[in-house]
C-alpha atoms as a PDB file:
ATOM      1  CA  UNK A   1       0.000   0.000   0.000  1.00  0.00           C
ATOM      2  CA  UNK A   2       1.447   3.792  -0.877  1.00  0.00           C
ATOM      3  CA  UNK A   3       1.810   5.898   2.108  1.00  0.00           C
ATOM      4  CA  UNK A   4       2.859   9.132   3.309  1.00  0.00           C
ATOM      5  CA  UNK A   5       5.483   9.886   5.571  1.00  0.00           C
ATOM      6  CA  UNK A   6       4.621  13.086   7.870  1.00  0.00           C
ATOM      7  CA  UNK A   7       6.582  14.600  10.225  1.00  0.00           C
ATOM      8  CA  UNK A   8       4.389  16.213  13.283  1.00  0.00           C
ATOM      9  CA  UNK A   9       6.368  18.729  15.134  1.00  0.00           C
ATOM     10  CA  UNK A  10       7.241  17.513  18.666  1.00  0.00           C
ATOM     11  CA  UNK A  11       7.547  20.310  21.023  1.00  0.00           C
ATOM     12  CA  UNK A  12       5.566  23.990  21.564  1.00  0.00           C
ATOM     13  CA  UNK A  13       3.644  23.419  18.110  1.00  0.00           C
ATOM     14  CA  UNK A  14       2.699  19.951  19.117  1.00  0.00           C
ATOM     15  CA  UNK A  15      -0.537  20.405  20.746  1.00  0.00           C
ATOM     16  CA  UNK A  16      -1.655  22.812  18.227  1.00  0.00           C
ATOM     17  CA  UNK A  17      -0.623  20.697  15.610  1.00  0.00           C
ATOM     18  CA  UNK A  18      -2.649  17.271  16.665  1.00  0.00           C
ATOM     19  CA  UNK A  19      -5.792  20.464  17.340  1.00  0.00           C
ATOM     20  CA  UNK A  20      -5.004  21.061  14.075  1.00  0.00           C
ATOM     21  CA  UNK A  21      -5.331  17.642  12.698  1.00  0.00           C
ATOM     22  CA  UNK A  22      -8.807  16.664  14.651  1.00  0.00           C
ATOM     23  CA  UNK A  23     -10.063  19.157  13.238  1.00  0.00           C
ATOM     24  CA  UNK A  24      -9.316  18.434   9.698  1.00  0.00           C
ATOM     25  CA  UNK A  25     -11.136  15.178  10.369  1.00  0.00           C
ATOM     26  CA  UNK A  26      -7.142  12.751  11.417  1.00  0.00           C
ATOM     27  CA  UNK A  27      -7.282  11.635  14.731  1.00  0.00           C
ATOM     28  CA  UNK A  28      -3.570  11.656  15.865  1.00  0.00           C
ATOM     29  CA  UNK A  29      -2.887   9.119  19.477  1.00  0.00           C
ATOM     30  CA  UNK A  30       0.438  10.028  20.901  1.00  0.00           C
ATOM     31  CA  UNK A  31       2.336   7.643  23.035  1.00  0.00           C
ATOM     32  CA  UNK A  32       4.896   9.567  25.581  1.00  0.00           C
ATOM     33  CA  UNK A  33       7.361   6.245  24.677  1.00  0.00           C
ATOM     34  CA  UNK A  34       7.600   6.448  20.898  1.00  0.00           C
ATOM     35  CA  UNK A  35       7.890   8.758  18.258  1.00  0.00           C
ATOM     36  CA  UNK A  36       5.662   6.957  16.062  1.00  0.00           C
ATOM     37  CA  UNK A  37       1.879   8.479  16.976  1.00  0.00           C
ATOM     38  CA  UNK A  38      -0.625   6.029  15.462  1.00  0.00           C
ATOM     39  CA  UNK A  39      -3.172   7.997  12.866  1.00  0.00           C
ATOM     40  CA  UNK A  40      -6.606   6.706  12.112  1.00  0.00           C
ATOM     41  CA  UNK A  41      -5.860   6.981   8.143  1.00  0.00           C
ATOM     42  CA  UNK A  42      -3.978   3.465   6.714  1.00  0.00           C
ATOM     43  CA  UNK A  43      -2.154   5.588   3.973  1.00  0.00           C
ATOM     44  CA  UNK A  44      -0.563   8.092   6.358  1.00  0.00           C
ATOM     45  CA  UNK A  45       2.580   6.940   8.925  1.00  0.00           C
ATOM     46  CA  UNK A  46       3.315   9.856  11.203  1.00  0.00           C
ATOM     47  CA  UNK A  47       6.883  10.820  12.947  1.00  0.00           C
ATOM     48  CA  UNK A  48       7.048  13.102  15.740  1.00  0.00           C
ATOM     49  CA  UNK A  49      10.147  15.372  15.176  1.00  0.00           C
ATOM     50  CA  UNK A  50      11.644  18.303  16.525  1.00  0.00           C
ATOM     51  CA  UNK A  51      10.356  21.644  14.310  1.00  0.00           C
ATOM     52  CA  UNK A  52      13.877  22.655  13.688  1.00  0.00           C
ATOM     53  CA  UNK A  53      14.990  19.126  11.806  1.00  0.00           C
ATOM     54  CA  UNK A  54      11.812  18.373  10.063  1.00  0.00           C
ATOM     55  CA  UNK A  55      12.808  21.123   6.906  1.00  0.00           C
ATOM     56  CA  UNK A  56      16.054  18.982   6.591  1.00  0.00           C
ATOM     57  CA  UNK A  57      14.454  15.227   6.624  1.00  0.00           C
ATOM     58  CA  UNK A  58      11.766  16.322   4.430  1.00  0.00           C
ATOM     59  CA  UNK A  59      14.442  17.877   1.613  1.00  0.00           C
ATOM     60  CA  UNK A  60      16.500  14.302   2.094  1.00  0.00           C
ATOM     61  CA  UNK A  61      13.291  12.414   1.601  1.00  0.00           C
ATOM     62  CA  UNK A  62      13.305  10.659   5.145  1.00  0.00           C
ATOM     63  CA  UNK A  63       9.794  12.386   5.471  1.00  0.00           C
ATOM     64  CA  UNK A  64       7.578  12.990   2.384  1.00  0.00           C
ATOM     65  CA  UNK A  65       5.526  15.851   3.933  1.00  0.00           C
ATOM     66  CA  UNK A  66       6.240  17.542   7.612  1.00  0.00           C
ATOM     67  CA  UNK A  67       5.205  20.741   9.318  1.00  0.00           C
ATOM     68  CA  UNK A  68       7.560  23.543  10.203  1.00  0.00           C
ATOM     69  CA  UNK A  69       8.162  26.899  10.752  1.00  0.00           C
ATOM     70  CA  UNK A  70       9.153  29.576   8.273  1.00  0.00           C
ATOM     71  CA  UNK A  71      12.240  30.644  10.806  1.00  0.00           C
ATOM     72  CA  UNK A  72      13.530  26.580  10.380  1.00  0.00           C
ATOM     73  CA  UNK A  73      13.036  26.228   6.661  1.00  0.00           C
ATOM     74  CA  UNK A  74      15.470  29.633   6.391  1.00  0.00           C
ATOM     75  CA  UNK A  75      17.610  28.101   9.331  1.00  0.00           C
ATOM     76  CA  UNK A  76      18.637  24.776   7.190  1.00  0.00           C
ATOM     77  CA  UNK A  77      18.239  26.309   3.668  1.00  0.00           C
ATOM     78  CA  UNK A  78      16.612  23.446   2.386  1.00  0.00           C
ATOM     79  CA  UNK A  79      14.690  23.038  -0.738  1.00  0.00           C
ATOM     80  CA  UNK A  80      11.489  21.898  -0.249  1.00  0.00           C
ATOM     81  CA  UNK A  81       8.365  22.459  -2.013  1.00  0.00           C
ATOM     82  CA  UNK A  82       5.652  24.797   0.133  1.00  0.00           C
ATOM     83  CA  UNK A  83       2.368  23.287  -0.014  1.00  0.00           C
ATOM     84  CA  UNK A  84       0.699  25.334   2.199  1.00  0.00           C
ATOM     85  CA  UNK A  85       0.866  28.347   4.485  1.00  0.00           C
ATOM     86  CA  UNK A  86      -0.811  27.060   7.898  1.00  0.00           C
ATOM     87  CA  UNK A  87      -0.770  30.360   9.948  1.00  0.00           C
ATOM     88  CA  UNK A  88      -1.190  29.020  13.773  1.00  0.00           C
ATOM     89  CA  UNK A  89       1.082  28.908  16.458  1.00  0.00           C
ATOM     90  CA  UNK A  90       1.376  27.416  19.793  1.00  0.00           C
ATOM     91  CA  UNK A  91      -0.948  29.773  21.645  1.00  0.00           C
ATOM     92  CA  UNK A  92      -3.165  30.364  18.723  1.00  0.00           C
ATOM     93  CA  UNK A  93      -4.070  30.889  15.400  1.00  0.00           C
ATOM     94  CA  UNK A  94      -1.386  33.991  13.856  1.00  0.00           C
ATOM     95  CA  UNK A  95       2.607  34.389  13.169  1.00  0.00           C
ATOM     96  CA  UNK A  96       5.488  34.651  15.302  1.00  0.00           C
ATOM     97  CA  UNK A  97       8.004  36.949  14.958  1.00  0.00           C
ATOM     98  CA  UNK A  98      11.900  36.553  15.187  1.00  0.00           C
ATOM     99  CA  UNK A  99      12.856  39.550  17.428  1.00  0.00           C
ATOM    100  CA  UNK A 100      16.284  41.093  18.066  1.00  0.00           C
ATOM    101  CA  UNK A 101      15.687  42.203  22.011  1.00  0.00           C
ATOM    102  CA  UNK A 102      18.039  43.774  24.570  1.00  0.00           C
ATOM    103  CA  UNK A 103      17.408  44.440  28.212  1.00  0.00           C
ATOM    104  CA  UNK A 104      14.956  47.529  28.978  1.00  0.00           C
ATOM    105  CA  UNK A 105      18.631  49.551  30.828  1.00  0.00           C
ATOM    106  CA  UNK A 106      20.591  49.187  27.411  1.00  0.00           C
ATOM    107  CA  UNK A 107      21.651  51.623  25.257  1.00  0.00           C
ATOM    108  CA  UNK A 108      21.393  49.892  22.240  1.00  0.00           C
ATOM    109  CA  UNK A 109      18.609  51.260  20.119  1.00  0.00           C
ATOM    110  CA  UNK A 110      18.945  49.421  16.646  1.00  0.00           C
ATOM    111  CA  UNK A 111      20.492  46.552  14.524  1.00  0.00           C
ATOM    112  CA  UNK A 112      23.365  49.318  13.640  1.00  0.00           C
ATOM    113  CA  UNK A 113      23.988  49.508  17.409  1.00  0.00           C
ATOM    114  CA  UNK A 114      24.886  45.876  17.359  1.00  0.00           C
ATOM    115  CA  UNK A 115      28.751  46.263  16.008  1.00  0.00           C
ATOM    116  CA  UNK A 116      30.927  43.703  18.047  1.00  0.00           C
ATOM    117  CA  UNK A 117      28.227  42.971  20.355  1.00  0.00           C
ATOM    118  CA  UNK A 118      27.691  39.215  21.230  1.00  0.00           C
ATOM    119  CA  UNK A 119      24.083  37.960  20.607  1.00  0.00           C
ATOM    120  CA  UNK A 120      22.539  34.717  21.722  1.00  0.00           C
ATOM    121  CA  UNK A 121      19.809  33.072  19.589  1.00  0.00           C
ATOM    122  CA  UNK A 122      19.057  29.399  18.012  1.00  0.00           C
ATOM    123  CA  UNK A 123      18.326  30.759  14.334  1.00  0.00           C
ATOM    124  CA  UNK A 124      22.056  31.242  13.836  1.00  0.00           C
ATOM    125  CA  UNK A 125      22.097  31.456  10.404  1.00  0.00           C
ATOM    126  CA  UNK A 126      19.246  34.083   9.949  1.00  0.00           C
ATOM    127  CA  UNK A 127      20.608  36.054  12.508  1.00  0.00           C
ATOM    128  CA  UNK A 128      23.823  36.516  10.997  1.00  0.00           C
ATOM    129  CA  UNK A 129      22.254  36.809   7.466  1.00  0.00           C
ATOM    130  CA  UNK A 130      19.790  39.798   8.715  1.00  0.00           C
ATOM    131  CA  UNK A 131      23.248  41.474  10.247  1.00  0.00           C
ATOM    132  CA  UNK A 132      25.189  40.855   6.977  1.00  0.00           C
ATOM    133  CA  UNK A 133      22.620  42.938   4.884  1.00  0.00           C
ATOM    134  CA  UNK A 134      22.403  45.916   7.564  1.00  0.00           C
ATOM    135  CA  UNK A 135      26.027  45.447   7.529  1.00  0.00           C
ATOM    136  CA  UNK A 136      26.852  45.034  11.235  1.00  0.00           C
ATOM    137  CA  UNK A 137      29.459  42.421  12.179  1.00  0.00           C
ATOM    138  CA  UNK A 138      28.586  41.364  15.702  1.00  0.00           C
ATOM    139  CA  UNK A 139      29.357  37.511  17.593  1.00  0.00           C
ATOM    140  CA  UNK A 140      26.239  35.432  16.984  1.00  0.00           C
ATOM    141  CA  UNK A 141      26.463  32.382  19.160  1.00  0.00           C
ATOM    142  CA  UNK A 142      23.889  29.221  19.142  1.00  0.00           C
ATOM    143  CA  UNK A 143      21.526  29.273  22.338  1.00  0.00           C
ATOM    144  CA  UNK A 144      20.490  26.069  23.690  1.00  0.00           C
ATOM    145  CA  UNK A 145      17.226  27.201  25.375  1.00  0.00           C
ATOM    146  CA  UNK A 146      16.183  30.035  27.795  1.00  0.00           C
ATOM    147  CA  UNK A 147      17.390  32.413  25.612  1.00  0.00           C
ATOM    148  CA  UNK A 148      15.754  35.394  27.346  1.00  0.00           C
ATOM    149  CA  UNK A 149      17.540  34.692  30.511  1.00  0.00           C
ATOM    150  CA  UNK A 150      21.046  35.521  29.194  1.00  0.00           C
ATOM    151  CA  UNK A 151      21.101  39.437  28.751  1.00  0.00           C
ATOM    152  CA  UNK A 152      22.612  41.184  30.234  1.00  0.00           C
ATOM    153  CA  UNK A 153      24.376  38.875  32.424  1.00  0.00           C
ATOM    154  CA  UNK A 154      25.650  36.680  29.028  1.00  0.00           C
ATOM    155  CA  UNK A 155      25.315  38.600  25.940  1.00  0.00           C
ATOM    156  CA  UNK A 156      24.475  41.734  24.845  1.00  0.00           C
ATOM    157  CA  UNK A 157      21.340  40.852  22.531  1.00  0.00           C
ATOM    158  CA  UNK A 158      19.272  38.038  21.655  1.00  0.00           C
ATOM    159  CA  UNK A 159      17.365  36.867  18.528  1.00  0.00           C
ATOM    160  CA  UNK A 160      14.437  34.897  19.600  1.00  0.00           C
ATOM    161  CA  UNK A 161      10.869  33.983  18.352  1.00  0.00           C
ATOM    162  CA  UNK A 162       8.093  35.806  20.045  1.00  0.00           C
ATOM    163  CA  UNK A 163       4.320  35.453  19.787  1.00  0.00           C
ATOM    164  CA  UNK A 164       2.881  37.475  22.261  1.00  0.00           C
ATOM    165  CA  UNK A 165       6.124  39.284  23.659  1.00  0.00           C
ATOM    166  CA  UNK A 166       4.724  38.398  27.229  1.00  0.00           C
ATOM    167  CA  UNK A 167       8.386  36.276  27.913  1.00  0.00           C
ATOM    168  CA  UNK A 168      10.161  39.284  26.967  1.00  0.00           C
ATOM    169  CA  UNK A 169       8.419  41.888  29.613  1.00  0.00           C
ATOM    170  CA  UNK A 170       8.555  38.997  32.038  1.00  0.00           C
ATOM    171  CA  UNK A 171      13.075  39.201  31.430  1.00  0.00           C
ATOM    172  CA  UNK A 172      13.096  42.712  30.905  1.00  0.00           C
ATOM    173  CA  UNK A 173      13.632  43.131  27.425  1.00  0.00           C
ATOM    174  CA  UNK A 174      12.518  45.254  24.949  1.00  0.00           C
ATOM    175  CA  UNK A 175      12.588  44.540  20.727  1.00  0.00           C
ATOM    176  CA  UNK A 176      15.022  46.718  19.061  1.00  0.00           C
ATOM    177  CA  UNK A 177      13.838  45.012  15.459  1.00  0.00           C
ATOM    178  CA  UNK A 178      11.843  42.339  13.717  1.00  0.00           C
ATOM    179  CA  UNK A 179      14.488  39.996  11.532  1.00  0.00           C
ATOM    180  CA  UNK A 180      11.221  38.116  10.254  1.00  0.00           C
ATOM    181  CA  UNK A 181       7.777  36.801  10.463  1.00  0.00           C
ATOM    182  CA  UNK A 182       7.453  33.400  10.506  1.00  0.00           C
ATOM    183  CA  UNK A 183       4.385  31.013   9.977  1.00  0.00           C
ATOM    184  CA  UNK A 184       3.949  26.837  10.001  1.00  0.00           C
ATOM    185  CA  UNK A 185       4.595  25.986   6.785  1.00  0.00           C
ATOM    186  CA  UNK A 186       3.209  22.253   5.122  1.00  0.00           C
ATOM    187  CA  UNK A 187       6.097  21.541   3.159  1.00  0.00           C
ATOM    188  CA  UNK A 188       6.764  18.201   0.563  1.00  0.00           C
ATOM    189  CA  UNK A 189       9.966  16.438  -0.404  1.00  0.00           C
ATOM    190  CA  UNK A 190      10.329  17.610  -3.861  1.00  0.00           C
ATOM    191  CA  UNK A 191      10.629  14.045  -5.586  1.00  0.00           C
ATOM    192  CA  UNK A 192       7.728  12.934  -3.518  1.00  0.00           C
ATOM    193  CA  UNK A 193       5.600  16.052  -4.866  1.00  0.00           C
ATOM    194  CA  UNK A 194       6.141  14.941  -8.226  1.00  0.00           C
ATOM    195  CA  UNK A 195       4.497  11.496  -7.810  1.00  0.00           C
ATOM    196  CA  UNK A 196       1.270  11.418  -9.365  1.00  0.00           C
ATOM    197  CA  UNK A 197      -0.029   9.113  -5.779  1.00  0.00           C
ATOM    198  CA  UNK A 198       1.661  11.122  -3.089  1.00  0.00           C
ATOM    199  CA  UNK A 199       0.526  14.437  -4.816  1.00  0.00           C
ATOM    200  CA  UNK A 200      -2.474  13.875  -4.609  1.00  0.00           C
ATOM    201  CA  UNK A 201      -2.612  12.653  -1.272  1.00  0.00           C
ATOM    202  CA  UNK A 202      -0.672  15.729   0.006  1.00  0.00           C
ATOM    203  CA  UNK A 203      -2.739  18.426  -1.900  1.00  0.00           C
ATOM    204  CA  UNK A 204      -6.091  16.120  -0.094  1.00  0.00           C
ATOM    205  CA  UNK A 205      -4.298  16.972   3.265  1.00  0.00           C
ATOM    206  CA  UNK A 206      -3.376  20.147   2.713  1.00  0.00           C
ATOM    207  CA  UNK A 207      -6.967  21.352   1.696  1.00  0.00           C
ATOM    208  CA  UNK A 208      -8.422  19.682   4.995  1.00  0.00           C
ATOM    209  CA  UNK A 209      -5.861  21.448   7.228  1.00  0.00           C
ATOM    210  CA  UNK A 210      -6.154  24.583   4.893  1.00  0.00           C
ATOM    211  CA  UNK A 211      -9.876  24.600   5.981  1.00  0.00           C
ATOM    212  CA  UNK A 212      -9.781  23.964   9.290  1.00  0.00           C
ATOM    213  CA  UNK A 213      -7.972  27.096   9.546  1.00  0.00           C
ATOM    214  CA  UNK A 214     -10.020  29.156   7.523  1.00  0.00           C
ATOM    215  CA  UNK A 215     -13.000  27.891  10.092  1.00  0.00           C
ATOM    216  CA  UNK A 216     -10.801  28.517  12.751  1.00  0.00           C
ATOM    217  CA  UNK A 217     -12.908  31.382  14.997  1.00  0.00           C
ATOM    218  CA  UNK A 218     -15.817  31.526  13.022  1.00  0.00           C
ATOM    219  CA  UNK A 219     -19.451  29.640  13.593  1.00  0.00           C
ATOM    220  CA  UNK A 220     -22.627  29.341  11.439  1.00  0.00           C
ATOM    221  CA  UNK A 221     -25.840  30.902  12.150  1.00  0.00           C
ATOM    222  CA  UNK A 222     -29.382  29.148  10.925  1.00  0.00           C
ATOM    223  CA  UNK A 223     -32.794  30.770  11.475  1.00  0.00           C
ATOM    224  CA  UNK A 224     -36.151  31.179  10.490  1.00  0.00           C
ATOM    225  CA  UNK A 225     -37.328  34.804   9.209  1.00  0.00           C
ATOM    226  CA  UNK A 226     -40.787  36.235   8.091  1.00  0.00           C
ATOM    227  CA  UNK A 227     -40.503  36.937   4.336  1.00  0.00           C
ATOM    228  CA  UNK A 228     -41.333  40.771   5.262  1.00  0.00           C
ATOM    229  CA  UNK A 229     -38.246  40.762   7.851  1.00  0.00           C
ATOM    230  CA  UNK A 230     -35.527  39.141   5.717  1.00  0.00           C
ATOM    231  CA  UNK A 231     -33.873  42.863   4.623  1.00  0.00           C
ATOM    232  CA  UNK A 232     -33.792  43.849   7.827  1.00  0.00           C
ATOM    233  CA  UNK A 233     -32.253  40.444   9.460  1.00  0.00           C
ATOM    234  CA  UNK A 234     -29.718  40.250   6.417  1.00  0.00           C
ATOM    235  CA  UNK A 235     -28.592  43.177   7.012  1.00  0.00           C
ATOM    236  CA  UNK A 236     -27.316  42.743  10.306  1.00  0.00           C
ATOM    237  CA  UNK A 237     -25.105  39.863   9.355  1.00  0.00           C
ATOM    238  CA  UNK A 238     -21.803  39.892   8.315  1.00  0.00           C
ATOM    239  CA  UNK A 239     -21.560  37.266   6.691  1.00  0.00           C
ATOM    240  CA  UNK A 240     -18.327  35.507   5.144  1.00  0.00           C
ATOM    241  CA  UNK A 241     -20.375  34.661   1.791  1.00  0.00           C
ATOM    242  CA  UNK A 242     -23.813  35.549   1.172  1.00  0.00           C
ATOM    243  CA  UNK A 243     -26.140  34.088   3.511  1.00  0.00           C
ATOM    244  CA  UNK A 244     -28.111  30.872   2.229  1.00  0.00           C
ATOM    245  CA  UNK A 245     -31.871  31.606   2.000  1.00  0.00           C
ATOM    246  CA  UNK A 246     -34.335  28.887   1.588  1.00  0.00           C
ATOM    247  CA  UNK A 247     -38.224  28.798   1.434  1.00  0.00           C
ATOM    248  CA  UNK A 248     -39.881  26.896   3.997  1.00  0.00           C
ATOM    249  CA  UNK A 249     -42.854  25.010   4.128  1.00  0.00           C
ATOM    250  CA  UNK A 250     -44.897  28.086   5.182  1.00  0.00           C
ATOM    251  CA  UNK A 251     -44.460  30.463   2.239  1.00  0.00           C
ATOM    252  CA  UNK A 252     -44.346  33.612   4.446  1.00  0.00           C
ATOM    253  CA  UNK A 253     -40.922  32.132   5.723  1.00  0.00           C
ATOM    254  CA  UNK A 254     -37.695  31.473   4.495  1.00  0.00           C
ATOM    255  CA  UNK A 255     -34.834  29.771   6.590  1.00  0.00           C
ATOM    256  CA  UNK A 256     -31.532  31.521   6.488  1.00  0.00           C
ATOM    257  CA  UNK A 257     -28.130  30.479   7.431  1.00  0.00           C
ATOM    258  CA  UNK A 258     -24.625  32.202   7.169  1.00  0.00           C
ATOM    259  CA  UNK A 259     -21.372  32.072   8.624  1.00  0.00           C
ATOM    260  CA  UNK A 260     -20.004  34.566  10.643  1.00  0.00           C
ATOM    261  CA  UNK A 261     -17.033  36.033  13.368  1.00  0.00           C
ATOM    262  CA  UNK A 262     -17.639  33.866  16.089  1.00  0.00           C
ATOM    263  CA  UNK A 263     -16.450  37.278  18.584  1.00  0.00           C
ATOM    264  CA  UNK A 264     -19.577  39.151  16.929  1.00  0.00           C
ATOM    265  CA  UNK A 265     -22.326  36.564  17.733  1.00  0.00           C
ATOM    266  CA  UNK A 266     -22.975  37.736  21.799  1.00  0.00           C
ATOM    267  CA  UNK A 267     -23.931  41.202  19.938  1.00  0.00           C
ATOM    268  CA  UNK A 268     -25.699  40.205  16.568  1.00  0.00           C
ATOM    269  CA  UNK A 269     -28.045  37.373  18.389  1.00  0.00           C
ATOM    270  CA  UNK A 270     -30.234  40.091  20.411  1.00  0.00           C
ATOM    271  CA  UNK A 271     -30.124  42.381  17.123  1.00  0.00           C
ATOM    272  CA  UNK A 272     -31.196  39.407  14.788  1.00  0.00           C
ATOM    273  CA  UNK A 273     -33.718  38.590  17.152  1.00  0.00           C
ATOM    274  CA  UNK A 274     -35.453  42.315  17.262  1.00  0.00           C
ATOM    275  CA  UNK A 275     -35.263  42.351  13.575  1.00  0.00           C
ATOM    276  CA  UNK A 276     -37.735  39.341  13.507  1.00  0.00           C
ATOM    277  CA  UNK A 277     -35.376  36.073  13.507  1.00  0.00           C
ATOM    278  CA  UNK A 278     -36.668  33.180  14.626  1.00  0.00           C
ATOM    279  CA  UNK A 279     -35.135  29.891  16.049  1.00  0.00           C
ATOM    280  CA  UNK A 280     -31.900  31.097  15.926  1.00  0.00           C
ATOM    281  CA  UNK A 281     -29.534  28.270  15.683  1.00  0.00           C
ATOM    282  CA  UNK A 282     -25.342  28.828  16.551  1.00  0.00           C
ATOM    283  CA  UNK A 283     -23.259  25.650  15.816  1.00  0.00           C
ATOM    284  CA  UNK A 284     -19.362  25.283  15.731  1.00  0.00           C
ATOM    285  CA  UNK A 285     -17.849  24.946  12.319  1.00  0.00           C
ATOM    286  CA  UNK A 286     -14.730  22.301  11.880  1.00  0.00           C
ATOM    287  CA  UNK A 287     -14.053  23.582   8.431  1.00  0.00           C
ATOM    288  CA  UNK A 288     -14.386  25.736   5.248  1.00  0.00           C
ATOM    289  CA  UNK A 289     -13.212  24.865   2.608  1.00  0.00           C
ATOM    290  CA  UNK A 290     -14.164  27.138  -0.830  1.00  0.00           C
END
């Protein structure tokens, strides 16, 4: 039987990931003891992997299609075919940045201010690369964790991914510059992308996981609505499409249903229901695809 090799991130964007992945309708099991999580679809084998080496394994064709980050596919240089730009992150659904930061007391205001500083950071390689074309030569050394920790005691400066920014008050540290914004990227060996079977496959995945995010904070909203109401009701709703209308089996009625913001419903609910709505209906959405 053909299958597909994916590589699941182990680490902060595991959680999210498997989220991910229920959502797209693949039920991921983990067991703690191997990094083989079972998957309940017979032509997928999945490989749990640190982030930072799946871009590498998936270029060398140990994996056929993995998820990483932006920041990782720069940080190895391989050459990989992009399926799909998967914007979530381990708190959420958005981009991370890749920060250079220095403690809140320092003088150092910009990348120029950098010259023969030391700088601590895991992307290495990007780091240097963003100093080369500002053209500051500063000591760039590889971090092994708890990079925020090590100005000013350590270094001067550190590059380090940032969603929120939250660990960065928390060390006192403040962002000088953005090197880069980085999302999860669903990348493909190249060689497996041009097989007719795994192609296939891996566009089929990448459209269910492409959907899920595009559901991702937003519900759909079904009600009933008086023929003489339905301008008023459809014009409350902001809808991602134009709202389905349907007659009912009462001709003075029509049933309507839409998808919308999921923050807006609390305050559109008591409006649709002045307006003349009718069984109004909210129900979570797994996902859209168009």
């Amino acid at each position: 039987m053909n299958k597909i090799r994916l590589g699941i991130p182990k680490g902060s964007l595991q959680a999210s990931t498997l989220r991910l992945f229920e959502k797209a309708g693949f039920n991921i099991r983990v067991d703690e003891r191997s990094y083989k999580p079972s998957i309940d679809d017979e032509e997928i084998e999945c490989l749990m992997i640190r982030a930072q080496e799946i871009p590498k394994y998936v270029e060398q064709g140990v994996l056929d299609l993995g998820l990483s980050g932006q920041d990782w596919i720069q940080e190895s240089s391989a050459s990989v075919h992009e399926v799909a730009e998967l914007i979530y992150s381990k708190n959420g659904f958005g981009k991370v940045k890749l920060v250079l930061a220095v403690p809140e007391e320092s003088p150092i205001r910009s990348v120029k201010d950098l010259a023969g500083k030391r700088i601590a950071t895991e992307l290495v390689h990007v780091t240097q690369s963003y100093l080369a074309k500002n053209g500051v030569k500063a000591e760039v050394e590889f971090s092994w964790g708890a990079t925020e920790v090590k100005a000013p005691d350590l270094v001067d400066a550190i590059a380090d991914l940032s969603e929120t920014g939250s660990s960065l008050r928390a060390n006192k540290l403040r962002v000088i510059e953005t090197i880069l914004e980085s999302s999860t990227k669903l990348i493909a060996n190249k060689k497996s992308y041009r097989d007719d079977w795994k192609k296939e496959k891996i566009d089929e995945i990448a459209l269910l996981l492409s959907g899920a995010i595009i559901a991702e904070g937003r519900v759909g909203l079904k009600m009933n609505v008086d023929k003489k109401d339905l301008d008023a009701v459809v014009a409350l709703l902001p809808a991602l499409k134009n709202p389905t209308v349907s007659n009912l089996y009462d001709n003075n009625a029509v049933a309507v249903e839409t998808i919308v913001e999921e923050k807006v419903v609390r305050e559109i609910i008591p409006k649709l229901k002045k307006a003349g709505a009718q069984g109004i209906v909210e129900y979570s959405i797994n996902k859209i695809v168009y």
